[in-house]
C-alpha atoms as a PDB file:
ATOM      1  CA  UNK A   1       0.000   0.000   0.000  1.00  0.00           C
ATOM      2  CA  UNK A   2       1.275   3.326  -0.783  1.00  0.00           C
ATOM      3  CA  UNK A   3       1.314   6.300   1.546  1.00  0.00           C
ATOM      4  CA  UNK A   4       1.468  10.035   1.901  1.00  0.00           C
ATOM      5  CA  UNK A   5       1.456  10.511   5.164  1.00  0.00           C
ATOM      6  CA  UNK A   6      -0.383  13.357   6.645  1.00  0.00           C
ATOM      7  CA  UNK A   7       1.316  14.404   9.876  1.00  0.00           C
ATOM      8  CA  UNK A   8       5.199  13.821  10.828  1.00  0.00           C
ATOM      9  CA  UNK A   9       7.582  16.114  12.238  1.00  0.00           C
ATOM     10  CA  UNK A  10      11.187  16.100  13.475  1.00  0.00           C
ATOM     11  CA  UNK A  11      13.780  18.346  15.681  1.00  0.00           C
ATOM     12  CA  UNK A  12      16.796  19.339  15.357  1.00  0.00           C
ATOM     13  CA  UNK A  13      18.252  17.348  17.940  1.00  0.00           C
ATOM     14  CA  UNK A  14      15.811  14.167  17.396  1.00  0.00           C
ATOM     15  CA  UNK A  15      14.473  15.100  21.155  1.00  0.00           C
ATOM     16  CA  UNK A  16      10.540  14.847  21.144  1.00  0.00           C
ATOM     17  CA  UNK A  17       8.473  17.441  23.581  1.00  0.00           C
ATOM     18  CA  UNK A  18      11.953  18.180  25.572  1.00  0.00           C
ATOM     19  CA  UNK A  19      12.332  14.297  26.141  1.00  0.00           C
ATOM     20  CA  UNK A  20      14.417  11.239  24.480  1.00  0.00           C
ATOM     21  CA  UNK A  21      11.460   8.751  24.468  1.00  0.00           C
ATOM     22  CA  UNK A  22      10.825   9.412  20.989  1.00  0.00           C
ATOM     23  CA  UNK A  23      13.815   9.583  18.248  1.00  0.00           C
ATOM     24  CA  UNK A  24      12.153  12.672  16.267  1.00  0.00           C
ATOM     25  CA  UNK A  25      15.798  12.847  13.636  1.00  0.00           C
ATOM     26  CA  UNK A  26      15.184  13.559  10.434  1.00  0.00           C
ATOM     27  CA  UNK A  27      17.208   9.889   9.499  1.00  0.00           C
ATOM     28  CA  UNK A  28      15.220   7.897  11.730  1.00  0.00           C
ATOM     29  CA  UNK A  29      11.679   9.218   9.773  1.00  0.00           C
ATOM     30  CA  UNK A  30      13.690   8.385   5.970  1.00  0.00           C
ATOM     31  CA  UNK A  31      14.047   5.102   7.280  1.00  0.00           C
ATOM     32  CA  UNK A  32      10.573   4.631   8.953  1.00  0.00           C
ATOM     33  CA  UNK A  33       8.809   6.143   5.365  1.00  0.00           C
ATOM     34  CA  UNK A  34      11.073   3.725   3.412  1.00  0.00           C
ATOM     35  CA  UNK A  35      10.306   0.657   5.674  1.00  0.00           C
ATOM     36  CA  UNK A  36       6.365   1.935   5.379  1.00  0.00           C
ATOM     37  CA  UNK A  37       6.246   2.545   2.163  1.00  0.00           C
ATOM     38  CA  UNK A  38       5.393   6.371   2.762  1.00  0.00           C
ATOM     39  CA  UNK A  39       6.497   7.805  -0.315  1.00  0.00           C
ATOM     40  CA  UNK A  40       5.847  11.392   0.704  1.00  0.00           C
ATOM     41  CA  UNK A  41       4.531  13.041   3.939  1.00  0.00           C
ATOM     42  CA  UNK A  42       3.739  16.129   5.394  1.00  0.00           C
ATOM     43  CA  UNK A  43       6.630  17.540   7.355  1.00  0.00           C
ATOM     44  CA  UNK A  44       5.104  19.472   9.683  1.00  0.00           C
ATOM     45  CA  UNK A  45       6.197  22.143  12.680  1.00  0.00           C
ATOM     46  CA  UNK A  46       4.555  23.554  15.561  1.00  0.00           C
ATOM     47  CA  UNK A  47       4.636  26.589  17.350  1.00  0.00           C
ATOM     48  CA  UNK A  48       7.072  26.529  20.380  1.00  0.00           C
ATOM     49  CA  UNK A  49       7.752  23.198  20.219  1.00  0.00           C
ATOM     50  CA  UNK A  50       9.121  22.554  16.418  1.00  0.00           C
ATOM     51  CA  UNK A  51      10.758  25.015  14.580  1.00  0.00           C
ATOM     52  CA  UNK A  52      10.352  25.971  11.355  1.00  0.00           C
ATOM     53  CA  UNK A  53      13.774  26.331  10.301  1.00  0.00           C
ATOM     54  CA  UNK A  54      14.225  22.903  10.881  1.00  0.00           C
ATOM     55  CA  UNK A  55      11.330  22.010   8.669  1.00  0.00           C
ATOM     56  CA  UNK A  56      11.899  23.826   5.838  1.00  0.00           C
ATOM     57  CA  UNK A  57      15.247  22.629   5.687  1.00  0.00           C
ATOM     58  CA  UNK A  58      14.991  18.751   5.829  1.00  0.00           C
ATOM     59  CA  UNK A  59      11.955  19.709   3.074  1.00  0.00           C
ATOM     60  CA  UNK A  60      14.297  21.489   0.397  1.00  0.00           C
ATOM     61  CA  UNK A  61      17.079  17.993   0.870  1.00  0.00           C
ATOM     62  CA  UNK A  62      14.086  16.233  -0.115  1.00  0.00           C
ATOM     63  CA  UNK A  63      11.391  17.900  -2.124  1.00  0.00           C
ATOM     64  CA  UNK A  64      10.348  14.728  -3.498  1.00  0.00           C
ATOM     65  CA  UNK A  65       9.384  13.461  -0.445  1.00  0.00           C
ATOM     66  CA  UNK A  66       8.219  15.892   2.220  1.00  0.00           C
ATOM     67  CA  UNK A  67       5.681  19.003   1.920  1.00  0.00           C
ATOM     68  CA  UNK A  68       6.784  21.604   4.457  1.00  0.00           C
ATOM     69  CA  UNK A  69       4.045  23.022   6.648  1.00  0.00           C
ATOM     70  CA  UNK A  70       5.473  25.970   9.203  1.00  0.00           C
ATOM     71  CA  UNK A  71       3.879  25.895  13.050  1.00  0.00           C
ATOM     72  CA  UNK A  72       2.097  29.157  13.755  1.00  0.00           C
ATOM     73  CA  UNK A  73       0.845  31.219  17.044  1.00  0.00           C
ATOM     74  CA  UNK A  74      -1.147  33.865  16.002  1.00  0.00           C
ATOM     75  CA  UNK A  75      -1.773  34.589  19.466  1.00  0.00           C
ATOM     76  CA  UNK A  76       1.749  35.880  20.106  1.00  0.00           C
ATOM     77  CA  UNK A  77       1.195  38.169  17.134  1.00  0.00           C
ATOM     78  CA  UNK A  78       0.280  41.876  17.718  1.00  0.00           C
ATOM     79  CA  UNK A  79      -2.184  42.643  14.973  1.00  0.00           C
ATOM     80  CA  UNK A  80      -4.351  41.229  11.714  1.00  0.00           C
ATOM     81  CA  UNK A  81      -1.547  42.637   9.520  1.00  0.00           C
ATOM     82  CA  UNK A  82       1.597  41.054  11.239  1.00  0.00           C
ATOM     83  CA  UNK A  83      -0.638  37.988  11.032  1.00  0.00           C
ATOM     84  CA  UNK A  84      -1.236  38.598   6.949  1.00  0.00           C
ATOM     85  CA  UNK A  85       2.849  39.472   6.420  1.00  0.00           C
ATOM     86  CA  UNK A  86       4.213  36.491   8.465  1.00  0.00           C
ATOM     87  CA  UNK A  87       1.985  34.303   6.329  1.00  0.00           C
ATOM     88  CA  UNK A  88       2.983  36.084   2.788  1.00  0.00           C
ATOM     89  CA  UNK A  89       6.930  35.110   4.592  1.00  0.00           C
ATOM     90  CA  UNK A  90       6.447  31.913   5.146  1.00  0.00           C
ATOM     91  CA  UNK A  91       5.321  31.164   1.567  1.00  0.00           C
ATOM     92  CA  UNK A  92       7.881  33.176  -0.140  1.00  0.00           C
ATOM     93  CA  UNK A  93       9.571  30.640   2.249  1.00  0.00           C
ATOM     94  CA  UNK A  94       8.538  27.443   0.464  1.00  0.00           C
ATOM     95  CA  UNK A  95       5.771  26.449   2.919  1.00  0.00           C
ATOM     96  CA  UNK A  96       2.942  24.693   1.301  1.00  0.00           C
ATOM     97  CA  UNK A  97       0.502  25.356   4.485  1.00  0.00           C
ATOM     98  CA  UNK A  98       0.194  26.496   8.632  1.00  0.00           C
ATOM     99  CA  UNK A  99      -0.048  24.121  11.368  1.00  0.00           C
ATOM    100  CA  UNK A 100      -2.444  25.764  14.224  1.00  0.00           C
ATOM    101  CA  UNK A 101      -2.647  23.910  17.416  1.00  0.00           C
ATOM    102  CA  UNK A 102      -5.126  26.001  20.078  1.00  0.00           C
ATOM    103  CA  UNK A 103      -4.491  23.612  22.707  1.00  0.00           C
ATOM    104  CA  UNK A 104      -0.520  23.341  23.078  1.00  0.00           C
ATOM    105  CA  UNK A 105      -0.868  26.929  22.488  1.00  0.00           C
ATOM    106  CA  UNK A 106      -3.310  27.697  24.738  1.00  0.00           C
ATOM    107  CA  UNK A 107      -5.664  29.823  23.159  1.00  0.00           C
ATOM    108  CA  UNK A 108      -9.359  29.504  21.560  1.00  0.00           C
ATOM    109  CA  UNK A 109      -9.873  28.604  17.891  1.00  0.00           C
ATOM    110  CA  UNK A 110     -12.782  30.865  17.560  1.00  0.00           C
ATOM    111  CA  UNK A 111     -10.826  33.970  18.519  1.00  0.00           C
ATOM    112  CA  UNK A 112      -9.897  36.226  15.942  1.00  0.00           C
ATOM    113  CA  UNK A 113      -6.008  35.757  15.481  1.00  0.00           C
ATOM    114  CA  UNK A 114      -7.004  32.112  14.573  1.00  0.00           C
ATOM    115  CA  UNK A 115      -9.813  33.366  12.393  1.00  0.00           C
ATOM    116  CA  UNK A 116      -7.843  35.950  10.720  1.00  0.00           C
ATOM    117  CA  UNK A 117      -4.687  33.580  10.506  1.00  0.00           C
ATOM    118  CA  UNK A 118      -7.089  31.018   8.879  1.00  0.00           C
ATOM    119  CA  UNK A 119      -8.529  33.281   6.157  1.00  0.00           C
ATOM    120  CA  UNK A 120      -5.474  35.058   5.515  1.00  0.00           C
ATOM    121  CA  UNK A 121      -3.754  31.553   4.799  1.00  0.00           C
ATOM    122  CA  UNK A 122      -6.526  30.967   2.282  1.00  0.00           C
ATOM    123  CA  UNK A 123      -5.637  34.186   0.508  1.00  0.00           C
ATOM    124  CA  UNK A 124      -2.401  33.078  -0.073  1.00  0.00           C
ATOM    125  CA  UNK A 125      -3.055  29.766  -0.829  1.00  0.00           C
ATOM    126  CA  UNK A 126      -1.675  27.919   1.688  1.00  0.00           C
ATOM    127  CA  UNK A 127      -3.498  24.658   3.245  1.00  0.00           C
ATOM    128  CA  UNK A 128      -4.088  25.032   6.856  1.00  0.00           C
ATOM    129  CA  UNK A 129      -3.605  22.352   9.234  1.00  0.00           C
ATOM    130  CA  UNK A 130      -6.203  22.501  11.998  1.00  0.00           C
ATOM    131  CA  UNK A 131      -5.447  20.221  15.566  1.00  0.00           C
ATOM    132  CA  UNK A 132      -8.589  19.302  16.214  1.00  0.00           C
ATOM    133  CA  UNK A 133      -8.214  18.334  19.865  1.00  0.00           C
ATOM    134  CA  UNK A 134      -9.390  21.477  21.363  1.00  0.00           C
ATOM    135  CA  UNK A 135      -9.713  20.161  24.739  1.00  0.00           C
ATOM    136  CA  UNK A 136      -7.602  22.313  27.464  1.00  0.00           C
ATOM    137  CA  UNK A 137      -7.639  22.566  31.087  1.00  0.00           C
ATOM    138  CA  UNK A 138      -8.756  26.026  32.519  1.00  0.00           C
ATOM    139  CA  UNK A 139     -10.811  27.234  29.126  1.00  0.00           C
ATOM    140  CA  UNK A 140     -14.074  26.007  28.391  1.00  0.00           C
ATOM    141  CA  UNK A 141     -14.182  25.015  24.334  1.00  0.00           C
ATOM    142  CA  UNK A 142     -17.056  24.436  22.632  1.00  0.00           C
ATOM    143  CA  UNK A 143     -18.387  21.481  21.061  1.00  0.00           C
ATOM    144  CA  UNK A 144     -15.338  20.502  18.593  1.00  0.00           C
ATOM    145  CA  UNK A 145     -17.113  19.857  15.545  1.00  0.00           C
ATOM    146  CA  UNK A 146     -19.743  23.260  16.287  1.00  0.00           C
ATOM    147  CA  UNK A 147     -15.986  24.777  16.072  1.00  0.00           C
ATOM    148  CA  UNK A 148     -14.967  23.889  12.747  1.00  0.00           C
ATOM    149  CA  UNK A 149     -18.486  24.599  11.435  1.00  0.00           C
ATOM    150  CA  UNK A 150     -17.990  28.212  12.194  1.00  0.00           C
ATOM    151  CA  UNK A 151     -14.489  28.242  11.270  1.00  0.00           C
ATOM    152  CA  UNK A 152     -15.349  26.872   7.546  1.00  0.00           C
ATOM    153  CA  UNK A 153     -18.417  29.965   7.554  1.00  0.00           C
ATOM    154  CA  UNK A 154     -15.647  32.512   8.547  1.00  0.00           C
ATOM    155  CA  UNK A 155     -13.094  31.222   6.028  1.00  0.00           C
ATOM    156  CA  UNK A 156     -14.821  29.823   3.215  1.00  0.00           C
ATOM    157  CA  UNK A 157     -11.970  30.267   0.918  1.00  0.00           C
ATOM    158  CA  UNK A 158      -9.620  28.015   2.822  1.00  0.00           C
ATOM    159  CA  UNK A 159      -8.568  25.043   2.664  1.00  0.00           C
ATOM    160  CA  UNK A 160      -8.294  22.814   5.902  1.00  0.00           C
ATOM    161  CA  UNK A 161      -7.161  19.536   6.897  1.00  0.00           C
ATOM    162  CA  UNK A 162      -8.620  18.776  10.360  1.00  0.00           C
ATOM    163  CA  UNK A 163      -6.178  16.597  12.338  1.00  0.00           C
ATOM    164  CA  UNK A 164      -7.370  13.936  14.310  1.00  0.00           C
ATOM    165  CA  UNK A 165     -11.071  14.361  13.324  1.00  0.00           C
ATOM    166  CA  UNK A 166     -12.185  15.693  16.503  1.00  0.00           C
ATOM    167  CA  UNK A 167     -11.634  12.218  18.032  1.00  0.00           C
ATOM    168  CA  UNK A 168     -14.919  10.564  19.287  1.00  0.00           C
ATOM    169  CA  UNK A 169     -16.599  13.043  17.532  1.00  0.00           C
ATOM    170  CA  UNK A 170     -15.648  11.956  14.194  1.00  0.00           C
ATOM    171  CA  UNK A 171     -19.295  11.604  12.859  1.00  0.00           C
ATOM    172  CA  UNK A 172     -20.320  15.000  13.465  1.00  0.00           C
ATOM    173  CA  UNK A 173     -17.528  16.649  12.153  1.00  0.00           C
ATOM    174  CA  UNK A 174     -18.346  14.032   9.069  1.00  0.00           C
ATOM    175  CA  UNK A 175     -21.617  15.564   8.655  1.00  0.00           C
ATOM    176  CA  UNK A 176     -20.216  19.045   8.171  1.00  0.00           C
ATOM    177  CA  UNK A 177     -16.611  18.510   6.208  1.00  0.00           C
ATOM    178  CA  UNK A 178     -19.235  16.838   3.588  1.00  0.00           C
ATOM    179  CA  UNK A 179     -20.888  19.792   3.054  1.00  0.00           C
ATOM    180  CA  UNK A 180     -17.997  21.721   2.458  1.00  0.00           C
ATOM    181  CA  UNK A 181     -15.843  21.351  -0.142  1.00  0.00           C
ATOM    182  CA  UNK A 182     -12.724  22.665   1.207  1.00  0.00           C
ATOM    183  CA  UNK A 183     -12.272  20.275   3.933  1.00  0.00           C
ATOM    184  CA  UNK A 184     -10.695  17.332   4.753  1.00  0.00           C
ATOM    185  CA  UNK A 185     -10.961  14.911   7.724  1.00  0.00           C
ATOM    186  CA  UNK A 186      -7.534  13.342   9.199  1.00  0.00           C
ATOM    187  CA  UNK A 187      -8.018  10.301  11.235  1.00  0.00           C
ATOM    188  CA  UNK A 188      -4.088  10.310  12.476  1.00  0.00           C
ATOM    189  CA  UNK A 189      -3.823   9.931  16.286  1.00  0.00           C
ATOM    190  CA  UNK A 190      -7.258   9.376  16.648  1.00  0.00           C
ATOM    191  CA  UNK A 191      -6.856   5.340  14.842  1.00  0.00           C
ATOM    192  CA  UNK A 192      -4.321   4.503  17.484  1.00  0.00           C
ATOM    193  CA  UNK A 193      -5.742   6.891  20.284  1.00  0.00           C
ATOM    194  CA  UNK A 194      -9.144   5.094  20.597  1.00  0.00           C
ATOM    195  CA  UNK A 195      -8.078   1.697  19.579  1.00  0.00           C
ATOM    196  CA  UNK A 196     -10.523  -0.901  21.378  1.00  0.00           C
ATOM    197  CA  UNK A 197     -13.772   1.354  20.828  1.00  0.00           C
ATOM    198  CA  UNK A 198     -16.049  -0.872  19.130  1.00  0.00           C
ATOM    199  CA  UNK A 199     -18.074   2.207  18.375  1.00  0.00           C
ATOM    200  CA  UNK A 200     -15.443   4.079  17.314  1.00  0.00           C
ATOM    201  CA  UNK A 201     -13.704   1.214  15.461  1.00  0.00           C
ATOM    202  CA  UNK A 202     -17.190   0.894  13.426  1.00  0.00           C
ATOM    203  CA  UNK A 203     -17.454   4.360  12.855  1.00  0.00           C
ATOM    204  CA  UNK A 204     -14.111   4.540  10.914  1.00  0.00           C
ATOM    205  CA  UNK A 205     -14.943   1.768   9.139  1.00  0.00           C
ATOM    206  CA  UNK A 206     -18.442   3.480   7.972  1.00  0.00           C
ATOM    207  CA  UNK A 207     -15.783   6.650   6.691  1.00  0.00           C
ATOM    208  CA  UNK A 208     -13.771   4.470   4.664  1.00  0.00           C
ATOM    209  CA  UNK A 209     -16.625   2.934   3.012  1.00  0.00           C
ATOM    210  CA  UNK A 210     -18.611   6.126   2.582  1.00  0.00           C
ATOM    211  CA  UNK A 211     -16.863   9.098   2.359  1.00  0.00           C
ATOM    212  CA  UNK A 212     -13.569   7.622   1.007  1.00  0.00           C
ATOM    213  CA  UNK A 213     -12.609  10.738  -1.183  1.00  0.00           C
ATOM    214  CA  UNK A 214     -12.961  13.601   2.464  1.00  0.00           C
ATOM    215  CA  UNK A 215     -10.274  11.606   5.108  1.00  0.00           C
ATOM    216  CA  UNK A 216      -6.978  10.779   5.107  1.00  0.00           C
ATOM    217  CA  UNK A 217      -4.737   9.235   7.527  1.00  0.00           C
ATOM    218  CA  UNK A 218      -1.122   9.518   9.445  1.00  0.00           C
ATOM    219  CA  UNK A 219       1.312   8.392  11.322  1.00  0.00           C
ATOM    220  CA  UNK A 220       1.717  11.458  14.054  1.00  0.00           C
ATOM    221  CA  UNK A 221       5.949  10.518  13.571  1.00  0.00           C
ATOM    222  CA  UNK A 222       7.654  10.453  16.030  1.00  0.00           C
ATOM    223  CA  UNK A 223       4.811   9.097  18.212  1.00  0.00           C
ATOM    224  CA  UNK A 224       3.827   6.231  15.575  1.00  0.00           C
ATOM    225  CA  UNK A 225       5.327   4.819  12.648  1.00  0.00           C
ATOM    226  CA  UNK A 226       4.431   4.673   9.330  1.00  0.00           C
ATOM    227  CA  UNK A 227       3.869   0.521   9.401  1.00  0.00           C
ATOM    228  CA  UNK A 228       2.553   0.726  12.752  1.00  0.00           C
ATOM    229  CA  UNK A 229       0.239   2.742  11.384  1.00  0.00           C
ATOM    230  CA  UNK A 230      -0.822   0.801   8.343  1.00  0.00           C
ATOM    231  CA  UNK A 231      -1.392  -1.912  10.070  1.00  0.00           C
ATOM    232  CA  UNK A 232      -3.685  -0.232  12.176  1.00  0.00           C
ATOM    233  CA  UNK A 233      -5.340   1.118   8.825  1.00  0.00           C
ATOM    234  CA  UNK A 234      -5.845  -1.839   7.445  1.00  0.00           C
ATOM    235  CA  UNK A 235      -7.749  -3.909  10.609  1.00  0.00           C
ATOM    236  CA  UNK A 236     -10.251  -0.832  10.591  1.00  0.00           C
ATOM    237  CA  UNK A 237     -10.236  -1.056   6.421  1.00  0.00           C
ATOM    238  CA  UNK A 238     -11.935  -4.186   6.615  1.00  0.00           C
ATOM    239  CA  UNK A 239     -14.150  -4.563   3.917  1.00  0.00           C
ATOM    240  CA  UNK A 240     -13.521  -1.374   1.741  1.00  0.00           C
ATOM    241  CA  UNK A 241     -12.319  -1.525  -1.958  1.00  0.00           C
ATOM    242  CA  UNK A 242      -9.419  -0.900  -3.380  1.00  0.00           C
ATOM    243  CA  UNK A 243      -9.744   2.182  -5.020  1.00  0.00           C
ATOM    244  CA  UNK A 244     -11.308   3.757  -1.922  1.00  0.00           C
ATOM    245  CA  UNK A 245      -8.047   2.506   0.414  1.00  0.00           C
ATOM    246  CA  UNK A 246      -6.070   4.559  -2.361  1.00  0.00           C
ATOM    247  CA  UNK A 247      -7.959   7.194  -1.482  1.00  0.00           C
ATOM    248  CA  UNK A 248      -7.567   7.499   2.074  1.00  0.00           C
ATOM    249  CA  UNK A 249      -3.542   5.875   1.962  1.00  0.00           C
ATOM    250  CA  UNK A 250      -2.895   8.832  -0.721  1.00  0.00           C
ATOM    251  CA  UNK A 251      -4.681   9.954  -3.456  1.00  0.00           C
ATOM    252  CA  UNK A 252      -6.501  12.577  -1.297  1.00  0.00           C
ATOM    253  CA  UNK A 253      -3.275  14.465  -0.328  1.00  0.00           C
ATOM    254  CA  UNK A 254      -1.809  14.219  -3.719  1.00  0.00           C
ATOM    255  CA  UNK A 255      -5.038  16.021  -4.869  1.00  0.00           C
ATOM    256  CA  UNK A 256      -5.024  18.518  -2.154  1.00  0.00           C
ATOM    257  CA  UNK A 257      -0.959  19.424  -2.285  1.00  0.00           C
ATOM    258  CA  UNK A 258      -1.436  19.350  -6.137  1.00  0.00           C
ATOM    259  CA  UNK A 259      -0.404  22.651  -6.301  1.00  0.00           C
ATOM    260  CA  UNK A 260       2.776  22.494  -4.273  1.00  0.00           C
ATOM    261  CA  UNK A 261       6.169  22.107  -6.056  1.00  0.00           C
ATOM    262  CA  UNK A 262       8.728  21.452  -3.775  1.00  0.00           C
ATOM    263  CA  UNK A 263      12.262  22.837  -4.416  1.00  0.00           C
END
């Protein structure tokens, strides 16, 4: 089975989260996409914890196989222009996308740095990268997929790959990326996070089977591993043809980064 996987990353010094429990080198993920037949992933940062330069590095020695996608905090940023000229930077930069992550952050997704950052990423074309775990102690969120709804009304222009599908919530965020056509649901994390929920278990297997051509899937490298992954993939993929496995596995990025050239 071929892959592009949606969601890796790697450090500088292959530390993971300040600790050595992961190897997060950029060598260590070659080898893990080569042994699971990942012929191109997302190599993505995030804000404060990955840095970009990093990223966008280990993209340009190999453009064939990784599309860069820079962390952002539009919280830290002052106004709704710095927000609009650090995005124009980092795709002069080479970055095909943003990777926004409200909870590690700790800010809310509905406030208007994320909303601006959003729409001003579809302006420029970039993909954004949504971390769809909202959850965060001391800040009441709203209901996840309620989130994204008003997120793709704000920004209708952009286009978004929600990471993780909202977890256990997965069907109602279904209901709403299939209504609008710049959306994508990612099941990374969330196929290894909930493993042992029948309900959950039967839920992904209803999105492979139904809405093959909205979800894709990831490893979450360092965390997981590409095979680890696939094998994972393939016990929920019972059932589902062919064509809609190449789909999911990596038809669905290749259409969405279509536009990216990597040099």
């Amino acid at each position: 089975m071929k892959l592009f996987d949606s969601l890796t990353h790697v450090t500088r010094d292959g530390s993971w989260m300040g600790e050595r429990l992961y190897d997060a080198s950029l060598p260590r993920l070659l080898r893990e996409m080569d042994a699971g037949n990942a012929y191109r992933a997302c190599l993505v940062s995030i804000a404060d914890y990955v840095d970009n330069e990093v990223i966008i590095k280990s993209s340009r020695a190999y453009p064939d196989r990784f599309v860069p996608i820079a962390g952002l905090n539009p919280r830290v940023l002052p106004t709704t222009r710095r927000i609009e000229a650090v995005l124009k930077q980092l795709k002069a930069e080479g970055f095909a996308g943003i990777k926004l992550h409200p909870r590690l952050n700790g800010y809310d997704p509905l406030d208007a740095k994320c909303v601006a950052a959003i729409d001003a990423a579809g302006e420029q074309g970039l993909v954004v990268l949504l971390d769809t775990l909202f959850r965060q102690r001391g800040l009441a969120t709203k209901h996840a997929p309620d989130v994204i709804d008003c997120l793709a009304a704000a920004c209708p222009e952009t286009k978004m790959l929600l990471l993780h599908g909202t977890g256990p919530t997965m069907m109602d965020l279904y209901e709403i990326v299939r209504c609008n056509g710049n959306l994508m649901l990612d099941l990374s994390f969330t196929m290894m996070r909930y493993r042992g929920s029948s309900r959950l278990d039967a839920d992904m297997n209803f999105l492979f089977k139904s809405t093959d051509q909205l979800v894709t899937i990831g490893s979450d490298f360092p965390e997981c591993t590409p095979t680890t992954m696939l094998e994972r993939f393939a016990e929920l993929a019972q059932g589902v043809e062919p064509h809609r496995v190449d789909n999911i596995s990596h038809r669905n990025l290749d259409r969405l980064f279509a536009g990216f050239a990597g040099s």
